[in-house]
C-alpha atoms as a PDB file:
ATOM      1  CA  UNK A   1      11.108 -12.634   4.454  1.00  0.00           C
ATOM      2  CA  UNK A   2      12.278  -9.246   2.959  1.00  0.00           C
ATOM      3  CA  UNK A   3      14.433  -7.165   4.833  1.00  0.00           C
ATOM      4  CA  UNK A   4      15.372  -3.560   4.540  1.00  0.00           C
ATOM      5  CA  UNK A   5      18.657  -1.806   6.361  1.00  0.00           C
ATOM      6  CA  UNK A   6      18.330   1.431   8.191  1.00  0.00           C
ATOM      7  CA  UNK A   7      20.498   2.938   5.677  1.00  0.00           C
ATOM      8  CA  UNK A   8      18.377   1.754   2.912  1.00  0.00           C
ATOM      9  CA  UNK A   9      15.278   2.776   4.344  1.00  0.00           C
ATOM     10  CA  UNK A  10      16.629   6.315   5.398  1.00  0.00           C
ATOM     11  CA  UNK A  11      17.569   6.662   1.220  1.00  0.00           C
ATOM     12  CA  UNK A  12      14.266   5.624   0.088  1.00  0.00           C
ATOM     13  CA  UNK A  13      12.361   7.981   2.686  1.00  0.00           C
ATOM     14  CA  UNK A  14      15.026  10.700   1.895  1.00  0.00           C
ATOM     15  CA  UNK A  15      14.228  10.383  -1.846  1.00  0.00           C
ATOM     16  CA  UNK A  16      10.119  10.388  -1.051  1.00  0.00           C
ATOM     17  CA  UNK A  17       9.372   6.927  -2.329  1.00  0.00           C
ATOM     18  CA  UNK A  18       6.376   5.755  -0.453  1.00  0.00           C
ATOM     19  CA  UNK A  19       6.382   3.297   2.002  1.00  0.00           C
ATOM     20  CA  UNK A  20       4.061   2.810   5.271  1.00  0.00           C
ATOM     21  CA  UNK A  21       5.814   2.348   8.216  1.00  0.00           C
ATOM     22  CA  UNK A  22       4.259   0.306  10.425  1.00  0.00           C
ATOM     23  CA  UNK A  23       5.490  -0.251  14.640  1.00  0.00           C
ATOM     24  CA  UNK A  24       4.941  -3.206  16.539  1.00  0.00           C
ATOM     25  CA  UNK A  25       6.277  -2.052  19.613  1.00  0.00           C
ATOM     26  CA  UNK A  26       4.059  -1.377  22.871  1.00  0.00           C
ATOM     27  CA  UNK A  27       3.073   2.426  23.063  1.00  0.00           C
ATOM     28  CA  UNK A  28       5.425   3.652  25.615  1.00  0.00           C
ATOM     29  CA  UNK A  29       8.074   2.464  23.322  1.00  0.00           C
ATOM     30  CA  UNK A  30       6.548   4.041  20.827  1.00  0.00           C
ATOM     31  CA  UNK A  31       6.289   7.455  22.797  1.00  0.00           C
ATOM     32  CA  UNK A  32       9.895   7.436  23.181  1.00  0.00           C
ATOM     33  CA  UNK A  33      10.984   7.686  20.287  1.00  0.00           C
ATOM     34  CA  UNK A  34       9.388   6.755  16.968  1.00  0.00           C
ATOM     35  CA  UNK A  35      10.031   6.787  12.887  1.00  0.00           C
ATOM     36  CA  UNK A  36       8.210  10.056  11.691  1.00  0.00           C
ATOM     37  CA  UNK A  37       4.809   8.981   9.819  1.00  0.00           C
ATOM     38  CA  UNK A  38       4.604   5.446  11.475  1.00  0.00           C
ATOM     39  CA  UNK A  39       1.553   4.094  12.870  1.00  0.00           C
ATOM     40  CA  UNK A  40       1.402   1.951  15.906  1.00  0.00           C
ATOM     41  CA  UNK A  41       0.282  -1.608  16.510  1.00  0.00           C
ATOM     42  CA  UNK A  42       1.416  -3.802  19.119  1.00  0.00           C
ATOM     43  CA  UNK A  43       2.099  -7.191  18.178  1.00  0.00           C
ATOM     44  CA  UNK A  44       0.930  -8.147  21.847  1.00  0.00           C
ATOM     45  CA  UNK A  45      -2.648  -6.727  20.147  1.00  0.00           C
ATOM     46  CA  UNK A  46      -1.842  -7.471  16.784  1.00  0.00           C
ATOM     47  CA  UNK A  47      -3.973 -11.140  16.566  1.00  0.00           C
ATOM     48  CA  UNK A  48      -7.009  -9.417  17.400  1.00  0.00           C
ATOM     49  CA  UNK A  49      -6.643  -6.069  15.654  1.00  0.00           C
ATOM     50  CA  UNK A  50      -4.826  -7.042  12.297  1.00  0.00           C
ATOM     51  CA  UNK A  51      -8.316  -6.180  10.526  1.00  0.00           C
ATOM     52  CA  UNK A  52      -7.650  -2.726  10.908  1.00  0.00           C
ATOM     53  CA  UNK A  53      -4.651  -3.230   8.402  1.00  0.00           C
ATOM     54  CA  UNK A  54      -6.096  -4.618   5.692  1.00  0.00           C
ATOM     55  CA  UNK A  55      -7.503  -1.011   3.947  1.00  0.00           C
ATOM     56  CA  UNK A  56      -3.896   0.575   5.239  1.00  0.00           C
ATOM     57  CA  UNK A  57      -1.758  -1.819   3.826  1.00  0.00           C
ATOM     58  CA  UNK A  58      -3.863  -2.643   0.586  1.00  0.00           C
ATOM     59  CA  UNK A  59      -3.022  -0.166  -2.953  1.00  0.00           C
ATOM     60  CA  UNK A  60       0.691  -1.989  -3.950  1.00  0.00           C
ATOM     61  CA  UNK A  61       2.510   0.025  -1.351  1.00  0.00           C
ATOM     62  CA  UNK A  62       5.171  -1.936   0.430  1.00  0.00           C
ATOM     63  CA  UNK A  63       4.951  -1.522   4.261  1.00  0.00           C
ATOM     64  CA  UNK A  64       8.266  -1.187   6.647  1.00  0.00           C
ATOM     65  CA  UNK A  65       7.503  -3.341   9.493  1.00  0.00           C
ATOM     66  CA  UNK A  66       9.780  -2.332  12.801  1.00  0.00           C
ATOM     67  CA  UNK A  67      10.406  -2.823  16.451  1.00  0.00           C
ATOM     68  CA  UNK A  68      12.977  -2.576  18.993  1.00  0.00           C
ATOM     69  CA  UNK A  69      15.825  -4.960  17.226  1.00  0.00           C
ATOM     70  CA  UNK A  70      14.408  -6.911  14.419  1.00  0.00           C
ATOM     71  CA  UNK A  71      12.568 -10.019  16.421  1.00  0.00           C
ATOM     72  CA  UNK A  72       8.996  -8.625  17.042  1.00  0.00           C
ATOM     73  CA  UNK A  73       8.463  -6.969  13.345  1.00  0.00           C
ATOM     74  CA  UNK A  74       9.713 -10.371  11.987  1.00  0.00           C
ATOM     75  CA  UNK A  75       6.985 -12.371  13.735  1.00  0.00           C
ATOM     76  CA  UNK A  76       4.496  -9.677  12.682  1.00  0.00           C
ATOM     77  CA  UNK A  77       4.975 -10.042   9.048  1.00  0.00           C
ATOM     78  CA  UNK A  78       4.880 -13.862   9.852  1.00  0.00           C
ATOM     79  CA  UNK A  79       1.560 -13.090  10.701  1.00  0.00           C
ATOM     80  CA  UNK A  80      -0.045 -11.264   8.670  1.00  0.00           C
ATOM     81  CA  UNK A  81       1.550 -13.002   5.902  1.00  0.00           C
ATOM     82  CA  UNK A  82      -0.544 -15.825   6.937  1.00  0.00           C
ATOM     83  CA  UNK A  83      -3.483 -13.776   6.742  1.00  0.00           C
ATOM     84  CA  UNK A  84      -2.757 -12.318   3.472  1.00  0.00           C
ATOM     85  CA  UNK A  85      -1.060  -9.518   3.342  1.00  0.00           C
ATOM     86  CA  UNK A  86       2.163  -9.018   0.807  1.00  0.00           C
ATOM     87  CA  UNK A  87       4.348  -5.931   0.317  1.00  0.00           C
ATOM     88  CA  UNK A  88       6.058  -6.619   3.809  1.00  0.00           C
ATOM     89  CA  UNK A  89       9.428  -5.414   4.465  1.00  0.00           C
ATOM     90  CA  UNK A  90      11.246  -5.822   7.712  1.00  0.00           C
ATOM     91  CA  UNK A  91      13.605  -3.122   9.180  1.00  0.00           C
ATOM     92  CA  UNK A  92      16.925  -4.774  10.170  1.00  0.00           C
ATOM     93  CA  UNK A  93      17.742  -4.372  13.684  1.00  0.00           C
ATOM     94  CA  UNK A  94      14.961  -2.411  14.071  1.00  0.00           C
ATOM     95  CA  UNK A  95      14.687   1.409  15.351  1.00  0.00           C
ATOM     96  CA  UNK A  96      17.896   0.681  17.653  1.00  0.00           C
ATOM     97  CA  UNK A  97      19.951   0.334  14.598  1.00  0.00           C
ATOM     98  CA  UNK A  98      18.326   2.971  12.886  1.00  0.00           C
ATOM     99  CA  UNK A  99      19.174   4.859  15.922  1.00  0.00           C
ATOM    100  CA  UNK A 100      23.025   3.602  15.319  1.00  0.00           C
ATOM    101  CA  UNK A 101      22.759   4.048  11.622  1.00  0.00           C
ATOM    102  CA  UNK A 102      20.613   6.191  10.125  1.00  0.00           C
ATOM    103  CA  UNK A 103      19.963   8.739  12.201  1.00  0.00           C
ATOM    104  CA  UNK A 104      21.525   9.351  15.451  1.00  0.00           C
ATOM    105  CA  UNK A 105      18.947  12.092  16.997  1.00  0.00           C
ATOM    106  CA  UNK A 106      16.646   9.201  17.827  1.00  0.00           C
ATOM    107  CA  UNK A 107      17.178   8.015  21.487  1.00  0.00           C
ATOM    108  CA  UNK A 108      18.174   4.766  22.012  1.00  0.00           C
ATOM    109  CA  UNK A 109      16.185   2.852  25.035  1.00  0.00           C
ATOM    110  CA  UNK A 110      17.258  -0.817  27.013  1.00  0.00           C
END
């Protein structure tokens, strides 16, 4: 699986290279705090909604998968590997050590 470190991530966005950034969290995770541009999909939902991927994630684009530390996005991307999808990139230690890392004005939660 490919990984990607907050810092990394936070120099690719900064220089506009495009990425998706895709959350797995549950949505009042999500409302507390969030990486700018994401879009939301549970991975409790994601079995039965991963469909609704498959035009966002298509065109060569690689997509940052994140969650809370690292363990949710990583079994997402197992996922939808299996279904498919490439261009998957997991965020190491998720939006907590983005929080830590990257950019401190994003509240930390748990």
């Amino acid at each position: 699986m490919t990984s990607i470190t907050p810092t990394e991530l936070k120099r690719r966005l900064d220089a506009s290279q495009p990425c998706r950034l895709l959350d797995v969290r549950e949505p009042d995770e999500h409302a507390h705090c969030a990486l700018p541009g994401s879009r939301l999909l549970p991975l409790s939902e994601l079995e039965s909604r991963w469909q609704e991927l498959r035009d966002w994630c298509a065109g060569g684009v690689q997509t940052v998968v994140y969650c809370h530390h690292g363990v949710r996005s990583a079994h997402a991307i197992a996922f939808l590997e299996q279904e498919g999808f490439t261009g998957l990139v997991n965020l190491t230690g998720g939006i907590d050590r983005w929080s830590r890392e990257a950019d401190p004005s994003v509240p930390r939660y748990w």
